[in-house]
Protein backbone atom coordinates (compact mmCIF):
# COMPACT_ATOMS: atom_id res chain seq x y z
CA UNK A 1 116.16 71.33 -84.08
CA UNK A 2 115.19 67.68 -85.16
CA UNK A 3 111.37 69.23 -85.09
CA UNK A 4 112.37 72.25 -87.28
CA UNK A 5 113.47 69.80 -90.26
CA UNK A 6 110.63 67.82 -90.42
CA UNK A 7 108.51 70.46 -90.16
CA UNK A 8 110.58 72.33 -93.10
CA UNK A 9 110.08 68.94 -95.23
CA UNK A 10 106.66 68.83 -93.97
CA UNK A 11 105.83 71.95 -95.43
CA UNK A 12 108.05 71.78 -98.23
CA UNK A 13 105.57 68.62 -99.37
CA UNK A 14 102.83 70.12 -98.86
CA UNK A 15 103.57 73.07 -100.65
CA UNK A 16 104.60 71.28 -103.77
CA UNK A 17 101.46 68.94 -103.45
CA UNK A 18 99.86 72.07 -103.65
CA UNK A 19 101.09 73.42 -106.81
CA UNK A 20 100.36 69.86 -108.68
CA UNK A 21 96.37 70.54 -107.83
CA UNK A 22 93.90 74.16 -107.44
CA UNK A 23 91.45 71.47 -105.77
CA UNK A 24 94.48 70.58 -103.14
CA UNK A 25 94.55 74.82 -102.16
CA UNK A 26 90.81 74.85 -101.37
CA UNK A 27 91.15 71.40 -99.05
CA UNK A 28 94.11 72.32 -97.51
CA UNK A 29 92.47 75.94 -96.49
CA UNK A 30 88.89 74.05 -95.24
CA UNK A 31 91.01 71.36 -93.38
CA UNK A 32 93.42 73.71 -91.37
CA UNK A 33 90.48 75.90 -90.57
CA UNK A 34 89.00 73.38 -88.84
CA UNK A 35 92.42 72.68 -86.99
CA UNK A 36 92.41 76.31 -86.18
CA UNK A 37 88.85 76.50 -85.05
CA UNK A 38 89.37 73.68 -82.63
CA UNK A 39 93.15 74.73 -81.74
CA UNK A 40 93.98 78.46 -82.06
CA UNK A 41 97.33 77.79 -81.07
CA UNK A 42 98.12 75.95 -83.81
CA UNK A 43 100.61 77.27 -85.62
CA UNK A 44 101.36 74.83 -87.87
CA UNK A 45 97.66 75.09 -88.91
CA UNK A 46 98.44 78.52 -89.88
CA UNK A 47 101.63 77.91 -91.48
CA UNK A 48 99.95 75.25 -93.80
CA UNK A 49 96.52 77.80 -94.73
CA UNK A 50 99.39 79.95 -95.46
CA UNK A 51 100.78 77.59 -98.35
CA UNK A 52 97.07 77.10 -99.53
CA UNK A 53 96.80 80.80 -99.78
CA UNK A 54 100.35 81.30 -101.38
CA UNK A 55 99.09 78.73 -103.96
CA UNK A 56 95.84 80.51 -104.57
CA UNK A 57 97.61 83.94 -104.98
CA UNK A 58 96.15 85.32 -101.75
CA UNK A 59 98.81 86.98 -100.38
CA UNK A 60 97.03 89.01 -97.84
CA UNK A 61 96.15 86.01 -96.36
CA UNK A 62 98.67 83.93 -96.43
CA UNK A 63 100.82 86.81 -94.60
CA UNK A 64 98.28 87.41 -92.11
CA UNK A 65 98.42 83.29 -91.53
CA UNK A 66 101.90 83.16 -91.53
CA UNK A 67 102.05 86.04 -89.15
CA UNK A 68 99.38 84.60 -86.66
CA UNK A 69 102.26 81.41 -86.67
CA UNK A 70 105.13 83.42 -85.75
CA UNK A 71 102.93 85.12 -83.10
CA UNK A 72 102.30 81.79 -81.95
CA UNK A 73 105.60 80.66 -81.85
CA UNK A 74 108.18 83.53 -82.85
CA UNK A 75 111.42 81.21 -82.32
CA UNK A 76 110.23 79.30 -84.91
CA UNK A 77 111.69 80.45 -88.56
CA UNK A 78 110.42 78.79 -90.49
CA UNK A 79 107.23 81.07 -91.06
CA UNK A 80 109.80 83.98 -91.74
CA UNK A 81 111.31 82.25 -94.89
CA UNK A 82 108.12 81.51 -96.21
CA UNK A 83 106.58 84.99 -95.53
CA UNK A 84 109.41 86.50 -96.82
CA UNK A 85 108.47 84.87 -100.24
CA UNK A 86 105.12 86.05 -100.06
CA UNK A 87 106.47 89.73 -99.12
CA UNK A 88 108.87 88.88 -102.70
CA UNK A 89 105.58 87.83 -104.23
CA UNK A 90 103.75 91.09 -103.50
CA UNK A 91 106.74 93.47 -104.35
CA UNK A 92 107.58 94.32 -100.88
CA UNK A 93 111.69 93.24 -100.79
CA UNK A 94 112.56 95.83 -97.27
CA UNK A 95 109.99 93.66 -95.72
CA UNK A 96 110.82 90.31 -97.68
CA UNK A 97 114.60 91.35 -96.16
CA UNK A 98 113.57 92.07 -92.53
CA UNK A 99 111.96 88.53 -92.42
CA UNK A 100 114.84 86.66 -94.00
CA UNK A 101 117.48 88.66 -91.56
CA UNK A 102 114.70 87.99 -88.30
CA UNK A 103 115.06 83.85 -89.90
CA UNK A 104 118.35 84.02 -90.08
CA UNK A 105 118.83 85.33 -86.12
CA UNK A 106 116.50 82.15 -85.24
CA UNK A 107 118.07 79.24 -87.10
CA UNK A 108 120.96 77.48 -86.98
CA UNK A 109 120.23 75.09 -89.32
CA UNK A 110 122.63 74.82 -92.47
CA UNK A 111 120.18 74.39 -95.25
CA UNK A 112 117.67 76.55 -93.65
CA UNK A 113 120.42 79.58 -93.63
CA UNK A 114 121.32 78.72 -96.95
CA UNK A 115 117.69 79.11 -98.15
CA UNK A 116 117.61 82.71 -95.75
CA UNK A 117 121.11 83.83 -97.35
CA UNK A 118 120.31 82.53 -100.93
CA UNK A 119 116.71 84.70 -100.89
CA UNK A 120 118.34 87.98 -99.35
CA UNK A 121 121.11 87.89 -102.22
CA UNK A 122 118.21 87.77 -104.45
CA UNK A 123 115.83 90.36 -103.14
CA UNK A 124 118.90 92.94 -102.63
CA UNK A 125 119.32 92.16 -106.36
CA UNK A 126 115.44 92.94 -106.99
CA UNK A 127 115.54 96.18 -104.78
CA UNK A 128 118.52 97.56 -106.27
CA UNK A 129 116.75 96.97 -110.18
């Protein structure tokens, strides 16, 4: 559990490090490829390309990265929560809801069922617009 918050603040860094710099997206992408290419089992790897991609609007990718993580590890949910944005991102709020309830089965982490609970109020909002 102590894992799962780190690697939720981890990310959470990351991701806003990110949005401060374009340049950031492209390093982040050629740095966890090499991670990948030398660990394919690295699912943090995947979860971080997956940010990159999110921040470069490449949402194909950064689902199919995010997806190879939660094949890796599927207990883990983090990658649902952040998927499920991308899924929001793209229009796609049934599959942006499956993720969030799959997250929410997998955690039982206050904040991080907060942040499931808070995003499926929102997309039932969207889907019922």
């Amino acid at each position: 559990m102590k894992n799962i918050i780190i690697n939720l603040t981890l990310i959470l860094v990351i991701a806003m490090s990110l949005m401060l710099s374009g340049c950031s997206a492209n390093y982040m992408i050629a740095e966890n490829t090499e991670d990948i290419e030398e660990d394919p089992r690295d699912d943090e790897a995947y979860r971080e390309r997956a940010l990159a991609w999110e921040e470069k609007r490449d949402y194909d990718r950064a689902i199919a990265d995010y997806t190879k993580a939660i094949e890796i590890d599927p207990a883990n949910a983090e990658p649902y929560y952040f998927r499920a944005l991308v899924w929001e991102d793209k229009g796609d709020y049934d599959r942006a809801l499956a993720d969030c309830s799959t997250g929410l089965k997998l955690t039982d982490i206050s904040h991080l069922n907060e942040y499931f609970i808070e995003t499926q109020k929102r997309l039932k909002k969207k889907r019922s617009q």
